[in-house]
N, C-alpha and C. Protein backbone atom coordinates (compact mmCIF):
# COMPACT_ATOMS: atom_id res chain seq x y z
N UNK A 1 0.84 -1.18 0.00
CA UNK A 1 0.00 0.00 0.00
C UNK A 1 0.89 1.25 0.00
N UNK A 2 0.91 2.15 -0.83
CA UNK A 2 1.52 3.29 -0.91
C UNK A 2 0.80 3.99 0.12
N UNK A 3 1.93 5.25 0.62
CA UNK A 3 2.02 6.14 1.63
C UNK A 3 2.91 7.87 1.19
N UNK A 4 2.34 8.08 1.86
CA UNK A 4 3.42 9.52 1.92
C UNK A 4 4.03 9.87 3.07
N UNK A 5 5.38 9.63 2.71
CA UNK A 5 6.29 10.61 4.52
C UNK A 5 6.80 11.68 4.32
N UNK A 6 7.38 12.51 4.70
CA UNK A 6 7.72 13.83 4.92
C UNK A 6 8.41 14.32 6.12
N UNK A 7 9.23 15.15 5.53
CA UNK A 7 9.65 15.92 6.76
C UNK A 7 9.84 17.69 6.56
N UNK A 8 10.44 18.45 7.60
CA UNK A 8 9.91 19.88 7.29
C UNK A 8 11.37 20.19 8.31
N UNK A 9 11.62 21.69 8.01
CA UNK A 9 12.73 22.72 8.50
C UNK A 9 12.82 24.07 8.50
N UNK A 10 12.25 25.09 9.58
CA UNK A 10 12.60 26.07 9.55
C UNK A 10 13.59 26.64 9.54
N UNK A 11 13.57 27.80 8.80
CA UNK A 11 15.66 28.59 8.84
C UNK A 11 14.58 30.31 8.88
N UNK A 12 15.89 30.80 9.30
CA UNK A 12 15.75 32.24 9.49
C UNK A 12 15.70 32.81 7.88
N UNK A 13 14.69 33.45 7.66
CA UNK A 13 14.88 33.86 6.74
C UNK A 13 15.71 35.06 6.00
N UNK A 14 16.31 35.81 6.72
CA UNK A 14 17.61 36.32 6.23
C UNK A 14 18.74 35.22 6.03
N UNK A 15 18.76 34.27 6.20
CA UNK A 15 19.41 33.31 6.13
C UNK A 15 19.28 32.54 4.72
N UNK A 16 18.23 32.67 4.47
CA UNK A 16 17.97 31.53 3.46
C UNK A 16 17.98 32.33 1.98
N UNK A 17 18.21 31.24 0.98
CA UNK A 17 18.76 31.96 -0.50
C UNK A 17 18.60 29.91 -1.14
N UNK A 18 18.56 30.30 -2.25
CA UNK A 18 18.70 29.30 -3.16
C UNK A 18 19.55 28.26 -2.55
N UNK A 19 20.97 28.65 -2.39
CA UNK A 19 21.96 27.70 -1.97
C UNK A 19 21.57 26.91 -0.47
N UNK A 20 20.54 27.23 0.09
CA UNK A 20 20.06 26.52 1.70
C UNK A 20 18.77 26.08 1.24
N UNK A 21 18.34 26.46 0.46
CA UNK A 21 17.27 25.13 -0.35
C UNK A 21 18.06 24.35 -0.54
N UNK A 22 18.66 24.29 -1.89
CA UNK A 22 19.01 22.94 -1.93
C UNK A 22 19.88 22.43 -0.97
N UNK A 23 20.97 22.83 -0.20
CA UNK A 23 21.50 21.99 0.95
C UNK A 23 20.30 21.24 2.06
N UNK A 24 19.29 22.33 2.04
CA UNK A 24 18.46 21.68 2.89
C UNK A 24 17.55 20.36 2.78
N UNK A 25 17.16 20.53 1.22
CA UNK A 25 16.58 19.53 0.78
C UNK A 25 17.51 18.12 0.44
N UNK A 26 18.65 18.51 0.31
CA UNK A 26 19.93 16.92 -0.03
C UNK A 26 19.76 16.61 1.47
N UNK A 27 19.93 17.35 2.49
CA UNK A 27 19.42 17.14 4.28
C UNK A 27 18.30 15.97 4.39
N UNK A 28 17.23 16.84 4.13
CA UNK A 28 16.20 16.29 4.35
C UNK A 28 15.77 14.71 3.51
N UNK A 29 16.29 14.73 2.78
CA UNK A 29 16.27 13.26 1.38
C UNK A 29 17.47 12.45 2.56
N UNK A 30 18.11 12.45 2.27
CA UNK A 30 19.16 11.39 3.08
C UNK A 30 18.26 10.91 4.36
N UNK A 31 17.91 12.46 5.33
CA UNK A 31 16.92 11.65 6.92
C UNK A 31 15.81 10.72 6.67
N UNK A 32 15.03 11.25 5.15
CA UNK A 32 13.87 10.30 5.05
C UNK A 32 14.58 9.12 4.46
N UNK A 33 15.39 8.66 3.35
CA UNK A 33 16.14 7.71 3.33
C UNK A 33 16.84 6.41 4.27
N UNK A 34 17.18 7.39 5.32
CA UNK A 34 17.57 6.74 6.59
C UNK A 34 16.56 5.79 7.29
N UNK A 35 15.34 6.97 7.44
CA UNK A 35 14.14 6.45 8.67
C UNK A 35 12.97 5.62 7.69
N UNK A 36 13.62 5.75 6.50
CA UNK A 36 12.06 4.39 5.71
C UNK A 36 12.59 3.19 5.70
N UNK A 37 11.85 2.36 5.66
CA UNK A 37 11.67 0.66 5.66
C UNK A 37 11.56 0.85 4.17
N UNK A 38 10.29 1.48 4.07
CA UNK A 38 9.31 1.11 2.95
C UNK A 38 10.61 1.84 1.72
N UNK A 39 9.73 0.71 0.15
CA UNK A 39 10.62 1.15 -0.90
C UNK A 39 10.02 2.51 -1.15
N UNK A 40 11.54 3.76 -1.66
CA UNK A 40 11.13 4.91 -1.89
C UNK A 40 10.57 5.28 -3.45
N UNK A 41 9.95 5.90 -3.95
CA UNK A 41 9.42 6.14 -5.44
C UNK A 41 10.63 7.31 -5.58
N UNK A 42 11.47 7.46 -6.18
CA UNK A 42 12.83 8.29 -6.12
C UNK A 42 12.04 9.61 -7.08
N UNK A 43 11.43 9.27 -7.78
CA UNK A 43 10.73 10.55 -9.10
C UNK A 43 9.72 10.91 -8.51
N UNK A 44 9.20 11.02 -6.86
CA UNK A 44 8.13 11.69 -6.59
C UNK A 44 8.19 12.46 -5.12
N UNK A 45 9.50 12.84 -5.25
CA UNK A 45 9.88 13.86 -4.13
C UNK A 45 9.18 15.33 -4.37
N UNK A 46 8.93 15.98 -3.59
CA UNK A 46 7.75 17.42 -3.31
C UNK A 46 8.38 17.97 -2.90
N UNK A 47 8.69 19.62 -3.12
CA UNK A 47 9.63 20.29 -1.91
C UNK A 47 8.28 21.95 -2.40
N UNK A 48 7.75 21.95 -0.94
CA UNK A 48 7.01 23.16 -0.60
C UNK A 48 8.21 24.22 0.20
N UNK A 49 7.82 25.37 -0.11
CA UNK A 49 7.85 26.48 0.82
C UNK A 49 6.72 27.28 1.08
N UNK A 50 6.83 27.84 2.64
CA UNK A 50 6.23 28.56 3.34
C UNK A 50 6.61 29.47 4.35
N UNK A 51 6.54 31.29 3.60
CA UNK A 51 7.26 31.89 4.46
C UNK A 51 5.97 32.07 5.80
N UNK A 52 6.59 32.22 6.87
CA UNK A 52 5.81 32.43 8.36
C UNK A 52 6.24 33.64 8.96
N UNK A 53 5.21 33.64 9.78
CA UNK A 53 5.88 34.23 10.79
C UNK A 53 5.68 33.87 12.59
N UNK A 54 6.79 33.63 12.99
CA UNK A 54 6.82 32.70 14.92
C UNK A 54 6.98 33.62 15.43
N UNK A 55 6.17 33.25 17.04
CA UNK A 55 7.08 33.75 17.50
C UNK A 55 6.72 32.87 19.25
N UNK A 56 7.34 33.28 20.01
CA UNK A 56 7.63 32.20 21.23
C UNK A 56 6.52 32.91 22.48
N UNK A 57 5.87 31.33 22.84
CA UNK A 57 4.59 32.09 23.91
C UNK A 57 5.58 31.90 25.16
N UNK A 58 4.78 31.77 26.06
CA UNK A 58 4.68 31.94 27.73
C UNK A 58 6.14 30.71 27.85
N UNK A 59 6.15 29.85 27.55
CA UNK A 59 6.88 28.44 27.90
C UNK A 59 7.54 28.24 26.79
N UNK A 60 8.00 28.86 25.83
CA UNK A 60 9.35 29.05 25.27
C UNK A 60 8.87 28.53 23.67
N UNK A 61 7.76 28.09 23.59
CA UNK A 61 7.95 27.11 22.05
C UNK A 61 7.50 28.06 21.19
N UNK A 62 7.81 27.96 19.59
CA UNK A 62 7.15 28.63 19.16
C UNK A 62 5.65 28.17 18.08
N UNK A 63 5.48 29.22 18.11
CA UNK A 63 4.01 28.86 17.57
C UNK A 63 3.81 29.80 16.64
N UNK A 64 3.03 29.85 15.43
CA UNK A 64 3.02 30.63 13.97
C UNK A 64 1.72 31.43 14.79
N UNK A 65 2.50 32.72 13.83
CA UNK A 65 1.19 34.01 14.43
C UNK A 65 -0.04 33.26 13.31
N UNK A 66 -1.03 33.55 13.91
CA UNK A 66 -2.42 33.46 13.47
C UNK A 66 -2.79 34.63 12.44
N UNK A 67 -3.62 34.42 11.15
CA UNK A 67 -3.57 35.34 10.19
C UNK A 67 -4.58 36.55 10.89
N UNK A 68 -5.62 36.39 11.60
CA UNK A 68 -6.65 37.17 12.29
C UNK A 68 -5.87 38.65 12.79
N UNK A 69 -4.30 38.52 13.16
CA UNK A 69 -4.09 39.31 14.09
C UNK A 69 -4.09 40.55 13.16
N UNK A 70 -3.74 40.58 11.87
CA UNK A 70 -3.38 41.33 10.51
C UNK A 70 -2.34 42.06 11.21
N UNK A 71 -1.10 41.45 11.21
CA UNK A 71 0.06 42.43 11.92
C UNK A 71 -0.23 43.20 12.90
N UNK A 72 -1.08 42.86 13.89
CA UNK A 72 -1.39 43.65 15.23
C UNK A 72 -1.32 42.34 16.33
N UNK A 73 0.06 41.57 16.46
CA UNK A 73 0.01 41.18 17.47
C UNK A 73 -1.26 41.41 18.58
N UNK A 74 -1.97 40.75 19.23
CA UNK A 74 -2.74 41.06 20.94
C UNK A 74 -1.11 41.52 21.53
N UNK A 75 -1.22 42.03 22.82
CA UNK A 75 -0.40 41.51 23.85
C UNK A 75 -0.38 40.58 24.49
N UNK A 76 -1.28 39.59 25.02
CA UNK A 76 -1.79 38.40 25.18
C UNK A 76 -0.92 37.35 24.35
N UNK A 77 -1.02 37.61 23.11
CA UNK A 77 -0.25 36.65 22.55
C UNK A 77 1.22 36.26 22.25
N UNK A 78 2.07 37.78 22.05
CA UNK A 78 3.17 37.94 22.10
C UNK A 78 3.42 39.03 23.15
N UNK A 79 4.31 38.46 23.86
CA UNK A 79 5.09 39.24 24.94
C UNK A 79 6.14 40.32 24.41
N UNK A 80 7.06 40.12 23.91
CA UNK A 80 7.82 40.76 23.51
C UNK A 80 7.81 41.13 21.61
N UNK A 81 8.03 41.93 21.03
CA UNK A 81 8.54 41.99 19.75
C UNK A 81 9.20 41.41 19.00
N UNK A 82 10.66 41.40 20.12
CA UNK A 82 11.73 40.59 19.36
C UNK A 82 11.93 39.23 19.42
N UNK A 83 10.70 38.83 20.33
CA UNK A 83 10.47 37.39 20.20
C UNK A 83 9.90 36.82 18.41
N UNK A 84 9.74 37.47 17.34
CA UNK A 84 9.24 37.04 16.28
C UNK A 84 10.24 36.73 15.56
N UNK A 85 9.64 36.28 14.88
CA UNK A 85 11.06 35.14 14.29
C UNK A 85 10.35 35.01 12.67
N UNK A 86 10.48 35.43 11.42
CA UNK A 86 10.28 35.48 10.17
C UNK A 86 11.24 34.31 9.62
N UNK A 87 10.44 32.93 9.44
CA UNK A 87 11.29 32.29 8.47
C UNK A 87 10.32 31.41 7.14
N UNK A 88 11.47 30.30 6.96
CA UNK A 88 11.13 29.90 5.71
C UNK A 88 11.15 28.00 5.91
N UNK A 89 9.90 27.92 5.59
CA UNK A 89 9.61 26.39 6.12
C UNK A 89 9.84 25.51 4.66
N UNK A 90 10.60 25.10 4.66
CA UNK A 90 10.97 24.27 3.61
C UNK A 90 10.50 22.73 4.18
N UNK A 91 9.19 22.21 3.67
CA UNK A 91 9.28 20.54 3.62
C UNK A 91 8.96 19.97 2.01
N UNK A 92 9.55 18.88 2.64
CA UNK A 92 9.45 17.67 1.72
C UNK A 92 8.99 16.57 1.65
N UNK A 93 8.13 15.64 0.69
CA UNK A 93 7.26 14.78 1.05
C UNK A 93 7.49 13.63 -0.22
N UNK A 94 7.76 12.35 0.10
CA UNK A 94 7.67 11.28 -1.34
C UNK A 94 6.80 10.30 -0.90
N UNK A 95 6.37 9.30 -2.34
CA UNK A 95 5.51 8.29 -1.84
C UNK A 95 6.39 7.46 -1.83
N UNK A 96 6.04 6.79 -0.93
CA UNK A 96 6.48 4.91 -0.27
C UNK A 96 5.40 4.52 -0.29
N UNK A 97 6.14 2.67 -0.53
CA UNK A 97 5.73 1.81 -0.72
C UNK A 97 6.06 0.59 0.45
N UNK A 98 5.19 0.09 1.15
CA UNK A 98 5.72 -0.95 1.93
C UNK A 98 6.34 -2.10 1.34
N UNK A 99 7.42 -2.95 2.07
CA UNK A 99 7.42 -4.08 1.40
C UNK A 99 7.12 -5.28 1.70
N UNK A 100 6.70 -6.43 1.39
CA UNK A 100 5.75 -7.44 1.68
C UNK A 100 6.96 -8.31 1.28
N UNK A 101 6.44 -9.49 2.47
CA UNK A 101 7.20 -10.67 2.03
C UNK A 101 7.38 -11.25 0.85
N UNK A 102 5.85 -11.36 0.19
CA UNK A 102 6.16 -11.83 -1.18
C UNK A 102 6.72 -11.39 -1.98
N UNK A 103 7.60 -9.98 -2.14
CA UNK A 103 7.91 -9.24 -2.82
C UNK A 103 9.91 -9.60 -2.77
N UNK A 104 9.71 -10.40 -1.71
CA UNK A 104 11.01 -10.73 -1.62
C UNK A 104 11.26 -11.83 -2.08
């Protein structure tokens, strides 16, 4: 039965440029490589981006601002300013295939 796995990576986006795509994505292909059983379909790798914007609540994690706020933070929600964090979510996703005994 085919499947889809994936994985995902934020970077700062002053950081990021063409050349940290693709390093990121040769990254990310090798980890899913690593962590599948299942056979990979090599011609059906996906690579999305999504710029965001984080930033860190009460207990440190971060969490993507909500579109509602329209660049008006609450105070409630963000404490500080420079707690926001603008990046660039690069994931990637291929189909697998399990493999079955009989197949061996």
């Amino acid at each position: 039965m085919a499947k889809t796995i994936g994985a995902y990576v934020n970077v700062a986006l002053v950081d990021y440029d063409e050349s940290m795509k693709n390093h990121l994505i040769e990254l990310l292909k090798e980890s899913l490589r690593e962590q599948a059983t299942e056979y990979i379909f090599e011609n059906t790798w996906e690579v999305a981006e999504n710029k965001r914007k984080l930033y860190k609540n009460e207990d440190g994690a971060l969490l993507e601002m909500q579109d509602e706020t329209n660049g008006d933070p609450s105070s409630s929600q963000i404490s500080d300013p420079r707690e926001i964090l603008e990046v660039m979510t690069v994931s990637l996703t291929v189909k697998v295939e399990g493999i079955s005994e009989n197949n061996m």
